[in-house]
N, C-alpha and C. Protein backbone atom coordinates (compact mmCIF):
# COMPACT_ATOMS: atom_id res chain seq x y z
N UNK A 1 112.72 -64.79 -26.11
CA UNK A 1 113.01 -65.68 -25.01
C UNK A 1 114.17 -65.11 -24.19
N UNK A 2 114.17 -65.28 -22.63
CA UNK A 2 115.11 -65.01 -21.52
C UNK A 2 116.11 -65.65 -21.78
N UNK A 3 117.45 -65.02 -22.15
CA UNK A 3 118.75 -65.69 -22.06
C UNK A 3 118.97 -66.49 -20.72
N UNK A 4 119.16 -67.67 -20.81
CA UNK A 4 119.73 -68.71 -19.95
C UNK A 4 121.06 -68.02 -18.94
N UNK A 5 120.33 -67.63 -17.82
CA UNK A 5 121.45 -67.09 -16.59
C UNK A 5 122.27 -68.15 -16.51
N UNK A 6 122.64 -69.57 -16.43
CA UNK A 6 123.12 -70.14 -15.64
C UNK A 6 122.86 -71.59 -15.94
N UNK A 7 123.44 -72.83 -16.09
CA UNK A 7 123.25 -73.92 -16.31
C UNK A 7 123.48 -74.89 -14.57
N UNK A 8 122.77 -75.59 -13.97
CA UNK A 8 122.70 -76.07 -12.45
C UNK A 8 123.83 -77.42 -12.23
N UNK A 9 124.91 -76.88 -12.95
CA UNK A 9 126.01 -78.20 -12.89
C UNK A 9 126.76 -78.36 -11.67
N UNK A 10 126.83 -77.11 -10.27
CA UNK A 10 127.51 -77.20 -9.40
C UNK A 10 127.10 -76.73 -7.97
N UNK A 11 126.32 -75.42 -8.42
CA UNK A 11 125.39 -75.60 -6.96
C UNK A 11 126.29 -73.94 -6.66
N UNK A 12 127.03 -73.66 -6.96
CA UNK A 12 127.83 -72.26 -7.26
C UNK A 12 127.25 -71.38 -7.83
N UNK A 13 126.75 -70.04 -8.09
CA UNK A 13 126.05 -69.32 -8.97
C UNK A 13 127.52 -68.57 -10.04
N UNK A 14 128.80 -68.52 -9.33
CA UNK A 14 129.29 -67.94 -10.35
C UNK A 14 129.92 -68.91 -11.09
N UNK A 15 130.08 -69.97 -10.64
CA UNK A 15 130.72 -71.51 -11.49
C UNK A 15 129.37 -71.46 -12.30
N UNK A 16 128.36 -71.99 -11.93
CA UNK A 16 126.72 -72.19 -12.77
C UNK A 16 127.28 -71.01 -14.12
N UNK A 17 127.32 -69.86 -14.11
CA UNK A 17 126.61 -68.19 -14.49
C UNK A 17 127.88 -68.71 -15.62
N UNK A 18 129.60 -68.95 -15.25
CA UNK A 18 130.56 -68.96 -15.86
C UNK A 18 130.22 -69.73 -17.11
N UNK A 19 129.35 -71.08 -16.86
CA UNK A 19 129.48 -71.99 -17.94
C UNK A 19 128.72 -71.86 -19.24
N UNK A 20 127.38 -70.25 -19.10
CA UNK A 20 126.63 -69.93 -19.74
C UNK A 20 127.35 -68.60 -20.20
N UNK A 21 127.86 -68.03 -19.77
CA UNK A 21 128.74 -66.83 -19.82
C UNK A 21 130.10 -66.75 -20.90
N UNK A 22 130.87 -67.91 -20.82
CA UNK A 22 131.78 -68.28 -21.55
C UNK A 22 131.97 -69.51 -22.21
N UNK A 23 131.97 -69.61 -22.96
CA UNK A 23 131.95 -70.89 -23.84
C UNK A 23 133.06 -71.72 -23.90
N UNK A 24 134.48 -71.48 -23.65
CA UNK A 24 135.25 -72.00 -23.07
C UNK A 24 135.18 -72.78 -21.95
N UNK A 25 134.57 -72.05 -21.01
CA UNK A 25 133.92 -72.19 -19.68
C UNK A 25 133.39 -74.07 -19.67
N UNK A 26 132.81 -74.08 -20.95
CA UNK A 26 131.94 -74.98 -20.82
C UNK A 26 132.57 -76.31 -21.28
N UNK A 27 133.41 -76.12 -22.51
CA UNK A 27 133.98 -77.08 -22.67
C UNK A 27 135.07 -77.57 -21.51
N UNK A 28 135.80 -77.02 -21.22
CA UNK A 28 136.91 -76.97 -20.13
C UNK A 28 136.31 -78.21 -19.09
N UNK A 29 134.56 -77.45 -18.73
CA UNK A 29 134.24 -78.37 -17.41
C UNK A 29 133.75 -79.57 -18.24
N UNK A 30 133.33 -80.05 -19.25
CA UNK A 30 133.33 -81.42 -20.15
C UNK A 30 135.01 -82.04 -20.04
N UNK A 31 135.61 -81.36 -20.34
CA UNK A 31 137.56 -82.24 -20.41
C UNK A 31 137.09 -82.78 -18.83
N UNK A 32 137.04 -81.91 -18.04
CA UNK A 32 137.01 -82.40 -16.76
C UNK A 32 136.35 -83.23 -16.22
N UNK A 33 134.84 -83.31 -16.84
CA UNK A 33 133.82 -84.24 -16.45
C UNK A 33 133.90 -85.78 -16.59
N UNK A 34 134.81 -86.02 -15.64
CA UNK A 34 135.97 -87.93 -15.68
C UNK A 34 136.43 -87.82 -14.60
N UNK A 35 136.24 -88.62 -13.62
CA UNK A 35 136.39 -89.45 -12.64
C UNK A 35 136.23 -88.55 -11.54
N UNK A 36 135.57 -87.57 -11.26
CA UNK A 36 134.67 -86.81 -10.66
C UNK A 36 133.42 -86.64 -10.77
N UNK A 37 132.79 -86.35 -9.44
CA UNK A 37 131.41 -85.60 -9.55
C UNK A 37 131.39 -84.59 -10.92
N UNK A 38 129.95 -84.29 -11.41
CA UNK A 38 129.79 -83.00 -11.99
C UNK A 38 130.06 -81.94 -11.59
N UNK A 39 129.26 -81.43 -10.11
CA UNK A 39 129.77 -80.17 -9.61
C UNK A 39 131.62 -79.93 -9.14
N UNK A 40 132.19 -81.05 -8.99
CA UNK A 40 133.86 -81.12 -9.33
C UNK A 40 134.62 -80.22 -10.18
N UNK A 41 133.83 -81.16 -11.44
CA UNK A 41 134.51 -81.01 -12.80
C UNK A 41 133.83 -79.62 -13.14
N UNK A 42 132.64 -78.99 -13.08
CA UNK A 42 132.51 -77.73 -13.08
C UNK A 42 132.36 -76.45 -12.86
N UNK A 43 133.42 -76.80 -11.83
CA UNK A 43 133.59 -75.71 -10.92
C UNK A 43 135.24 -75.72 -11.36
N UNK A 44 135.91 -76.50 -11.87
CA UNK A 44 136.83 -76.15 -12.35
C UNK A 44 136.97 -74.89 -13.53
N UNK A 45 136.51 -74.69 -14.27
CA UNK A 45 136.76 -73.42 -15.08
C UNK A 45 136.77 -72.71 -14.55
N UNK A 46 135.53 -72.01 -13.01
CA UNK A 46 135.66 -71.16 -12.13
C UNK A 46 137.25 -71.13 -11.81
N UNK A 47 137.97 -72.21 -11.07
CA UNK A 47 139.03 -71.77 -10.48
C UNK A 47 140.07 -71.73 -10.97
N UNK A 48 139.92 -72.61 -12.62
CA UNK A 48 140.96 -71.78 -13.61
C UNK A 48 141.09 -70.37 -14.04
N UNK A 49 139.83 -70.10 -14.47
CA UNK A 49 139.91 -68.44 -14.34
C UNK A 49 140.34 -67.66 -12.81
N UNK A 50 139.71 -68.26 -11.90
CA UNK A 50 140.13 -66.83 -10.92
C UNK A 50 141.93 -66.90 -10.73
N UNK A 51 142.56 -68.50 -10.89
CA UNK A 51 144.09 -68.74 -11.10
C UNK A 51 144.67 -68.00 -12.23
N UNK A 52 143.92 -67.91 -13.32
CA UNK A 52 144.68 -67.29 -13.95
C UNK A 52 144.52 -66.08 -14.70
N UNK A 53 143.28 -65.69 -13.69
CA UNK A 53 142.96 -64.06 -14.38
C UNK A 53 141.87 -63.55 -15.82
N UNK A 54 142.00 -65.13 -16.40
CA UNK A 54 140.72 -65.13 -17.21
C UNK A 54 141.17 -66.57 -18.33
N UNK A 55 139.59 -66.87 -19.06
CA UNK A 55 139.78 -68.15 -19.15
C UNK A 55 140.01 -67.61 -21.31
N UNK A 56 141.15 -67.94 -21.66
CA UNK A 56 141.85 -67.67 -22.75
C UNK A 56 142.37 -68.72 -23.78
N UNK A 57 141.65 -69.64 -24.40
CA UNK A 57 141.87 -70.63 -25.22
C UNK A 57 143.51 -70.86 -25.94
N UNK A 58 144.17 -68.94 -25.86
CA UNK A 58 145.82 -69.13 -26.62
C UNK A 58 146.11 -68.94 -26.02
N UNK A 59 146.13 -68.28 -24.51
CA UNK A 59 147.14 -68.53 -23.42
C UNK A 59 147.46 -70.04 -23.23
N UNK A 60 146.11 -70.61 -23.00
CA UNK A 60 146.07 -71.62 -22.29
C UNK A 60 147.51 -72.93 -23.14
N UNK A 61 146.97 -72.82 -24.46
CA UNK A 61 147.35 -73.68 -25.52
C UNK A 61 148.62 -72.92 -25.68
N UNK A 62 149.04 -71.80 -25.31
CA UNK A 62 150.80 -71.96 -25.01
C UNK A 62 151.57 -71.45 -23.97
N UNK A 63 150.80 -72.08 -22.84
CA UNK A 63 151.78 -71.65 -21.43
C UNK A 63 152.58 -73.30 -21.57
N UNK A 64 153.72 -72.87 -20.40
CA UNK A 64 154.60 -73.96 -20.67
C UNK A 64 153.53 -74.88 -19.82
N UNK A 65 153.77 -75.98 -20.40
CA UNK A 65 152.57 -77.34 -19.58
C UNK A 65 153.30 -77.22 -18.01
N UNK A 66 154.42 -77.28 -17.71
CA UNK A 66 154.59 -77.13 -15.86
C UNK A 66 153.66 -76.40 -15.56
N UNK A 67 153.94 -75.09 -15.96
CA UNK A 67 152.83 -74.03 -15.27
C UNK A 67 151.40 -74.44 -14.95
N UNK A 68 150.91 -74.57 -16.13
CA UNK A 68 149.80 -74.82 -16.58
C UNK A 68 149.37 -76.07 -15.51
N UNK A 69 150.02 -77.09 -15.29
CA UNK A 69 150.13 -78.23 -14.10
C UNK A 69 149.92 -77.84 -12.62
N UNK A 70 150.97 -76.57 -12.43
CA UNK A 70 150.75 -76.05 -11.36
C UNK A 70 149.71 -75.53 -10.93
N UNK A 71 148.89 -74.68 -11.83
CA UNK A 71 147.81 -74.21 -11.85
C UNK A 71 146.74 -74.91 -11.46
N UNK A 72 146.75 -75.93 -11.62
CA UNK A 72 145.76 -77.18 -11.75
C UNK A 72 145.90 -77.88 -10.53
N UNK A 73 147.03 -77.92 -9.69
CA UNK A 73 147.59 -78.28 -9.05
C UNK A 73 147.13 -77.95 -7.74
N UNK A 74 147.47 -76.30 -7.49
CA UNK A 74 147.47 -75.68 -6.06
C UNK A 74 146.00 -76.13 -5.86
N UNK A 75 146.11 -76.35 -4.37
CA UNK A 75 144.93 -76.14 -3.18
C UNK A 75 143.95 -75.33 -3.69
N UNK A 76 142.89 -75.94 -3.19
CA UNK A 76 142.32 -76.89 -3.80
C UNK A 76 142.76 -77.46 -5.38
N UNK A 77 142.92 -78.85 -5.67
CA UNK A 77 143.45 -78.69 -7.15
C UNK A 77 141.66 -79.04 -7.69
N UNK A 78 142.28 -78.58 -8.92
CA UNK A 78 141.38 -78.43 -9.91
C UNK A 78 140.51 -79.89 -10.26
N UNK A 79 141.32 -80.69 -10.16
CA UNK A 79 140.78 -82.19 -10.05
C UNK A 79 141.59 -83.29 -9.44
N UNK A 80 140.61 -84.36 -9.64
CA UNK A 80 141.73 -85.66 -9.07
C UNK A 80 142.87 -85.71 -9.52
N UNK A 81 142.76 -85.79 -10.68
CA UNK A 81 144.22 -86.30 -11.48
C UNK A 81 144.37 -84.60 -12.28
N UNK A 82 145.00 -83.89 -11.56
CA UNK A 82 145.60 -82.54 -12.23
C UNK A 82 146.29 -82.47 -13.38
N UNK A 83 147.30 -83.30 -12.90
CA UNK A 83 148.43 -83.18 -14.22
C UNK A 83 147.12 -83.57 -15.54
N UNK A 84 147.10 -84.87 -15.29
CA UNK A 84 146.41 -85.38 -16.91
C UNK A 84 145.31 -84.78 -17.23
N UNK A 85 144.47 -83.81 -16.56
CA UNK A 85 143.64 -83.15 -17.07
C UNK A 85 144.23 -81.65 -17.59
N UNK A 86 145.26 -81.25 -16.71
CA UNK A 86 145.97 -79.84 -17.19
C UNK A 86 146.20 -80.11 -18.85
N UNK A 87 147.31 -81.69 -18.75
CA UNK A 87 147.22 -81.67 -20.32
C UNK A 87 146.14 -82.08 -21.71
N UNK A 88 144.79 -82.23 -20.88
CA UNK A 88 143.88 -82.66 -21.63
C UNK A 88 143.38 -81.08 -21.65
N UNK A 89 143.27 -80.39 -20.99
CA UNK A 89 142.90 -79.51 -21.21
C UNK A 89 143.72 -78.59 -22.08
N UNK A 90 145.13 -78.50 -21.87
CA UNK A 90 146.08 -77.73 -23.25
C UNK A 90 145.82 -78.47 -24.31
N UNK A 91 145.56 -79.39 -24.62
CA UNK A 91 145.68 -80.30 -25.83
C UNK A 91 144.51 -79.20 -26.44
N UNK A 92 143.15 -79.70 -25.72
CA UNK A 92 141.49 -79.26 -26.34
C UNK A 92 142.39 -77.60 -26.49
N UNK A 93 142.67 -76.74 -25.92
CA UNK A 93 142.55 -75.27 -26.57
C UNK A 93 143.31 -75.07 -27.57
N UNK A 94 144.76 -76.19 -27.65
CA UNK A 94 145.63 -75.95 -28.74
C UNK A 94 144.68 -76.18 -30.23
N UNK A 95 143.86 -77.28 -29.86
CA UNK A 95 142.63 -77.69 -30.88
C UNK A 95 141.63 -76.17 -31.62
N UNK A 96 141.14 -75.76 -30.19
CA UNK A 96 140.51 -74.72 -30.44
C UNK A 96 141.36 -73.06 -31.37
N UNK A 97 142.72 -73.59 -31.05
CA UNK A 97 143.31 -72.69 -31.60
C UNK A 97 143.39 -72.67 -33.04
N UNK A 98 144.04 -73.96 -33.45
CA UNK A 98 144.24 -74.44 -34.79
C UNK A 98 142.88 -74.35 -35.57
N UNK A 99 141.81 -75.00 -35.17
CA UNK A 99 140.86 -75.07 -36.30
C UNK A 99 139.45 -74.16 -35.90
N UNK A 100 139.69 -73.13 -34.28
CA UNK A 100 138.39 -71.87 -34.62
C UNK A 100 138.94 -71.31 -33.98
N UNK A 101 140.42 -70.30 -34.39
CA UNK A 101 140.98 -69.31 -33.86
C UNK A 101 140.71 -69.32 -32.45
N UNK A 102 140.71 -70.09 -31.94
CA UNK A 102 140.63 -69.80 -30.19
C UNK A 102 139.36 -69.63 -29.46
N UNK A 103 138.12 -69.51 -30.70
CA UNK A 103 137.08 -69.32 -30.31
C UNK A 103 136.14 -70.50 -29.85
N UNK A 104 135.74 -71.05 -28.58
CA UNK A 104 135.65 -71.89 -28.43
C UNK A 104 133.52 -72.27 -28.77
N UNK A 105 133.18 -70.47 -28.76
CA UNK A 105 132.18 -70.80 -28.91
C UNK A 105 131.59 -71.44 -30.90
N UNK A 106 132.36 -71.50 -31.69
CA UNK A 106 132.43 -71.38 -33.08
C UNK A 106 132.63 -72.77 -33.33
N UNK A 107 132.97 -73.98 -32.65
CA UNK A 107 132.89 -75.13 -32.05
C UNK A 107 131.06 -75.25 -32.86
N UNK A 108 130.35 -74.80 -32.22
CA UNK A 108 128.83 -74.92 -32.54
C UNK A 108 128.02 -74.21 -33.29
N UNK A 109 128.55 -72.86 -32.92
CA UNK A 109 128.16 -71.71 -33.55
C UNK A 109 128.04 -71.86 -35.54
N UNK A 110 129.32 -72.63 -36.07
CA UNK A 110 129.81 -72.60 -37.40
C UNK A 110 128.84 -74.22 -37.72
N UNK A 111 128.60 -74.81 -36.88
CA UNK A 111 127.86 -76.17 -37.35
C UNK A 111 126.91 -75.84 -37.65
N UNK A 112 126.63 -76.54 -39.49
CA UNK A 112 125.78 -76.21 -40.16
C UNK A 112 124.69 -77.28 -40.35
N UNK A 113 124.87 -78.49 -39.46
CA UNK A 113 123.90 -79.44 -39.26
C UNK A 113 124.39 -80.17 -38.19
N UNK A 114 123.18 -81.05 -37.30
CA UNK A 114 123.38 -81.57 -36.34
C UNK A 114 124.58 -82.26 -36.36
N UNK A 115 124.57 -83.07 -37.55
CA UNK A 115 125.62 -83.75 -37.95
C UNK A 115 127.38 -83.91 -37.38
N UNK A 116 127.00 -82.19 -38.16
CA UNK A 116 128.72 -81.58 -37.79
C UNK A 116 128.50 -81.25 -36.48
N UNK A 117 127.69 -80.90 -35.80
CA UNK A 117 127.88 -80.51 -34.36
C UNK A 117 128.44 -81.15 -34.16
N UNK A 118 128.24 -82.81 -33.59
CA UNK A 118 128.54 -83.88 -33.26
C UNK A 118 129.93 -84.37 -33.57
N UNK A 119 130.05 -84.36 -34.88
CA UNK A 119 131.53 -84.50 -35.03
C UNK A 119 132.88 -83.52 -34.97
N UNK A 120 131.87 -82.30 -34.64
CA UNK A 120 133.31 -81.10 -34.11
C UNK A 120 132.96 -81.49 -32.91
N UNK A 121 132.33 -81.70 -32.35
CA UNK A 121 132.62 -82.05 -30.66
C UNK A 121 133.80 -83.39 -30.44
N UNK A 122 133.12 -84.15 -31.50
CA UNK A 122 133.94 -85.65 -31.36
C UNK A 122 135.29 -85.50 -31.50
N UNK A 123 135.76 -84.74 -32.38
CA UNK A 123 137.30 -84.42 -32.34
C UNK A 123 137.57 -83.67 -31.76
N UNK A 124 137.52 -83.28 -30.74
CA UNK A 124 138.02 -82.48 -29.65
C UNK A 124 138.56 -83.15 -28.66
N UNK A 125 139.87 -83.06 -28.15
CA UNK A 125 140.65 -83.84 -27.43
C UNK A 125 139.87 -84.00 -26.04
N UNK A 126 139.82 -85.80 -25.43
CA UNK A 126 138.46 -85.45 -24.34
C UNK A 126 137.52 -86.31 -24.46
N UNK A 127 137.02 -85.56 -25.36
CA UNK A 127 135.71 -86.02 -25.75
C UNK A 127 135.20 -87.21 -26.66
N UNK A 128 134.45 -88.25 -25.89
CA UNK A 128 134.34 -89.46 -26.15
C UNK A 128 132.81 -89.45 -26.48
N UNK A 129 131.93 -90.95 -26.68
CA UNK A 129 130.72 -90.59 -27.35
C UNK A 129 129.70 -90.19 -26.49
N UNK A 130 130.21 -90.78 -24.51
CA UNK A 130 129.25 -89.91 -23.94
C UNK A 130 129.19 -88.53 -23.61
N UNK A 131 130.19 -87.76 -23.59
CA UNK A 131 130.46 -86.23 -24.02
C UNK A 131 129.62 -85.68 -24.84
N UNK A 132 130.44 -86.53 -26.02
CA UNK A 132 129.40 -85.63 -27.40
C UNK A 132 128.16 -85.92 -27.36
N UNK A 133 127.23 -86.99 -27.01
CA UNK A 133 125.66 -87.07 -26.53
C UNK A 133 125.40 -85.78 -25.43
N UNK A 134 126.23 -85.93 -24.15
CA UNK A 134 125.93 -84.91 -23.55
C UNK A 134 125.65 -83.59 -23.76
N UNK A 135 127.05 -83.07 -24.08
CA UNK A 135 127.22 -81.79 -25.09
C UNK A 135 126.31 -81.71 -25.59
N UNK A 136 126.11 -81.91 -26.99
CA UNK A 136 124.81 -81.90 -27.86
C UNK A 136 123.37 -81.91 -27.00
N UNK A 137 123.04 -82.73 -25.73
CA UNK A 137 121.99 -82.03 -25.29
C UNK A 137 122.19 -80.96 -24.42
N UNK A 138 123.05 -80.73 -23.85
CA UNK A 138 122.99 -79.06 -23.22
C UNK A 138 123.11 -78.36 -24.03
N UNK A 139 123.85 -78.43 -25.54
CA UNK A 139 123.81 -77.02 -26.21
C UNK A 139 122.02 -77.07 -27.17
N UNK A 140 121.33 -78.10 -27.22
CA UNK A 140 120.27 -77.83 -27.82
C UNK A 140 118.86 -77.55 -26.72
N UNK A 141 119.15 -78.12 -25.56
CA UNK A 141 118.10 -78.11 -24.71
C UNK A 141 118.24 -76.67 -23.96
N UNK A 142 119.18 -76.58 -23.48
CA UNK A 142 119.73 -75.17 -22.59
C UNK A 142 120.06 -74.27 -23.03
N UNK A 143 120.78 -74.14 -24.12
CA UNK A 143 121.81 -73.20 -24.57
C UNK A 143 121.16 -72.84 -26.17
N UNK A 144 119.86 -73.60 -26.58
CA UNK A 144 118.99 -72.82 -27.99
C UNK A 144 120.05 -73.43 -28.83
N UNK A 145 121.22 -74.15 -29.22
CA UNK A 145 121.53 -74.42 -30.14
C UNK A 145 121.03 -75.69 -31.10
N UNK A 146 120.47 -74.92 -32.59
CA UNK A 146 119.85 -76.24 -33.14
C UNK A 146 119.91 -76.49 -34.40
N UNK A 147 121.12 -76.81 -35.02
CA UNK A 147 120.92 -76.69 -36.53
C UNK A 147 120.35 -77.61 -36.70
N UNK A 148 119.74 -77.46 -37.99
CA UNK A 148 118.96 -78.75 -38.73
C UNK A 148 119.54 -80.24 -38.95
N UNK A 149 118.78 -81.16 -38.50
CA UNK A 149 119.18 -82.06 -38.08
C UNK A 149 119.82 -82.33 -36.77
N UNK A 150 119.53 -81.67 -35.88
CA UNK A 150 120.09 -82.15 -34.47
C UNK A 150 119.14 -83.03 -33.49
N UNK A 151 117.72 -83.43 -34.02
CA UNK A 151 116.95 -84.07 -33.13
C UNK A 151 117.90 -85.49 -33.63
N UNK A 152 118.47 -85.93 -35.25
CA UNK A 152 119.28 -87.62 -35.33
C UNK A 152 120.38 -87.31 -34.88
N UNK A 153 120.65 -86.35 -33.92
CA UNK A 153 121.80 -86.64 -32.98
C UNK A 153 121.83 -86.49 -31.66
N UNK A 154 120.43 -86.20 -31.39
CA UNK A 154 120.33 -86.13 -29.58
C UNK A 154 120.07 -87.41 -29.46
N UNK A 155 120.85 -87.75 -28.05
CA UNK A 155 120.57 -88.79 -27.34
C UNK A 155 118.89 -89.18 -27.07
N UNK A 156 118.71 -90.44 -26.82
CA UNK A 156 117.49 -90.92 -26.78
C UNK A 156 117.25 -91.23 -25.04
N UNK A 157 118.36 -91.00 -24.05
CA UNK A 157 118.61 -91.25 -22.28
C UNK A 157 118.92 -89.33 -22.09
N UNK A 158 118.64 -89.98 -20.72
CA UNK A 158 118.97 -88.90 -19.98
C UNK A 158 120.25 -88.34 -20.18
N UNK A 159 120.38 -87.12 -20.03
CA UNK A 159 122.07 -86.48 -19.90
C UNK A 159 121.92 -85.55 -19.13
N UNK A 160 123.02 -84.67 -19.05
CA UNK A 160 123.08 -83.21 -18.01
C UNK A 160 122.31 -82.25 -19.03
N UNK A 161 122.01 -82.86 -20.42
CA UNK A 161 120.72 -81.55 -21.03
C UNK A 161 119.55 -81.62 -20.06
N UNK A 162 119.37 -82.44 -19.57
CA UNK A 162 117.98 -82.83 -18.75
C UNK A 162 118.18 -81.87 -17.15
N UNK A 163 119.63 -81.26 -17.35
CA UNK A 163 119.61 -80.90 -15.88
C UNK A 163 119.08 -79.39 -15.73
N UNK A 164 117.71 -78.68 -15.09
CA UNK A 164 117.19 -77.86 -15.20
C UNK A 164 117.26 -76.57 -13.84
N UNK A 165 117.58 -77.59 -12.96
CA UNK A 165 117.42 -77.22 -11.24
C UNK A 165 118.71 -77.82 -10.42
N UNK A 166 118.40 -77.58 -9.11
CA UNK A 166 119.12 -78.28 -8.33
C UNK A 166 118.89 -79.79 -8.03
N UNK A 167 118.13 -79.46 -8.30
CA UNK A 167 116.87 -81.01 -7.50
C UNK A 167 117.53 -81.74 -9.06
N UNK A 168 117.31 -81.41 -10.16
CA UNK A 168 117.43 -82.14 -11.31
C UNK A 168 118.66 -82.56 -11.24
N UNK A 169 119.51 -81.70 -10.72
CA UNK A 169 121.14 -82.32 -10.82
C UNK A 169 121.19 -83.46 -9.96
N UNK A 170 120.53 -83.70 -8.75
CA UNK A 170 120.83 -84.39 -7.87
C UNK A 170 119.76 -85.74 -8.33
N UNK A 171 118.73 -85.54 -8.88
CA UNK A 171 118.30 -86.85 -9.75
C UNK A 171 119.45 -87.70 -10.72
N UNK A 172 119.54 -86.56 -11.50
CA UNK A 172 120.68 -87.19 -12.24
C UNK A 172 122.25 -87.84 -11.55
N UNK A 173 122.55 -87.36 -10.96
CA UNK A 173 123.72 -87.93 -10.17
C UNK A 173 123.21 -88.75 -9.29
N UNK A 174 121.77 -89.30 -8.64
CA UNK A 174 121.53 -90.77 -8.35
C UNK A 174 121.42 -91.63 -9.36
N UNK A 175 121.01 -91.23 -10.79
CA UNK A 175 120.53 -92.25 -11.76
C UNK A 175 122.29 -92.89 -12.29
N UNK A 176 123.37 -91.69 -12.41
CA UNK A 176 124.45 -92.00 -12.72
C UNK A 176 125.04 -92.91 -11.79
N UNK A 177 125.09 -92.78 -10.55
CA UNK A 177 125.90 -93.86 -9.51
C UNK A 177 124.85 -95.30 -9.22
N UNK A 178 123.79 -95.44 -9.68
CA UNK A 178 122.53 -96.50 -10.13
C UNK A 178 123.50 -97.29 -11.19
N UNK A 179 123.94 -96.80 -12.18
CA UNK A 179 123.85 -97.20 -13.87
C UNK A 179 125.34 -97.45 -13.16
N UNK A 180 126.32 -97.09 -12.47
CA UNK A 180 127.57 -97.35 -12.52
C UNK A 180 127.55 -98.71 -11.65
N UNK A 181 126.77 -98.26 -10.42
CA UNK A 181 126.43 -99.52 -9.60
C UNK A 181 126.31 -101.39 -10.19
N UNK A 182 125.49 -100.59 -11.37
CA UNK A 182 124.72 -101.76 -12.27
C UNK A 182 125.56 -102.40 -12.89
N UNK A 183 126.70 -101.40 -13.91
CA UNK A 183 127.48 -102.33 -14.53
C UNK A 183 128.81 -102.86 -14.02
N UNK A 184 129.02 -102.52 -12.27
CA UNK A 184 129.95 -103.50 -11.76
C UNK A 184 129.50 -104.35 -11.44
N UNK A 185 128.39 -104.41 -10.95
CA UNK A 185 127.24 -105.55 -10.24
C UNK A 185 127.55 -106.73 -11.48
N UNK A 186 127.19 -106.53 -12.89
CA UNK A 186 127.34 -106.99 -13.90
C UNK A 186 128.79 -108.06 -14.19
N UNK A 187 129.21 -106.65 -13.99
CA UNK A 187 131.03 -107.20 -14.40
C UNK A 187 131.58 -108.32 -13.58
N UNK A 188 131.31 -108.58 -12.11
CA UNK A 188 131.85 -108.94 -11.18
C UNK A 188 130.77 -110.43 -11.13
N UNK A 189 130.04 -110.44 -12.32
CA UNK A 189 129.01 -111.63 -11.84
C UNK A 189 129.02 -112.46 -12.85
């Protein structure tokens, strides 16, 4: 089978190419994927790397947090809320440091059942239960990752595993502002 060029999260080919390319890459644009669009939040690893020359799980997890803020910061910033994602994002690599040497792809790679996928995703600073549903379907639908037992941990709804194209991203980001629509409609009634 054709290695996966590119996952359709931003509409960018080297943001897209980055998130299949580096595995860091990918988590980084998940920390980010909160209170932004998708193509936002993943196009951020793109412009963390070209800021800082390359995307490095022990740099990251010990530059002084100002810096690291700043980074996040300059024009265009990296997201809405810079600061609190700069430090959500040092938190997750200091993570990646401590328990898979920095390797962010070993996160999945070392999961020896769906199981643990799920719960090394879950403890990762960030990442909440729609993450880890997500996650888990892009790394089994897109990205070939499948230890045994990962069909009792894929989601049973749509996620960004479902996202194949352009056109697919932009389905999905009507069904998401639908479902958000829905539960203020809800809240407010």
């Amino acid at each position: 089978m054709t290695k996966l060029d590119r996952l359709h999260f931003t509409g960018n080919d080297e943001a897209d190419a980055l998130l299949v390319d580096e595995p860091l890459a990918l988590l980084v644009g998940f920390v980010l994927d909160q209170q932004v669009s998708v193509p936002v939040a993943f196009n951020g690893p793109l412009k963390l790397k070209q800021r800082l020359g390359k995307l490095d799980a022990r740099e990251i997890a010990s530059m002084d947090p100002a810096k690291l803020d700043a980074v996040f910061r300059k024009k265009p910033a990296v997201h809405r809320f810079p600061s609190n994602m700069a430090k959500r994002t040092q938190d997750m690599c200091a993570v990646l440091v401590e328990d898979y040497g920095g390797d962010a792809a070993r996160v999945w790679a070392d999961a020896e059942t769906g199981q643990e996928l799920a719960e090394r995703i879950g403890a990762l600073p960030g990442f909440g239960e729609m993450k880890v549903n997500s996650l888990v379907a892009v790394l089994a639908k897109r990205l070939e990752v499948c230890p045994p037992g990962i069909d009792d941990v894929m989601p049973k709804h749509p996620t960004m595993g479902d996202i194949d194209s352009a056109e697919a991203l932009k389905q999905y980001q009507a069904k998401k502002r639908a479902m958000k629509a829905e539960k203020r409609a809800k809240a407010t009634s």
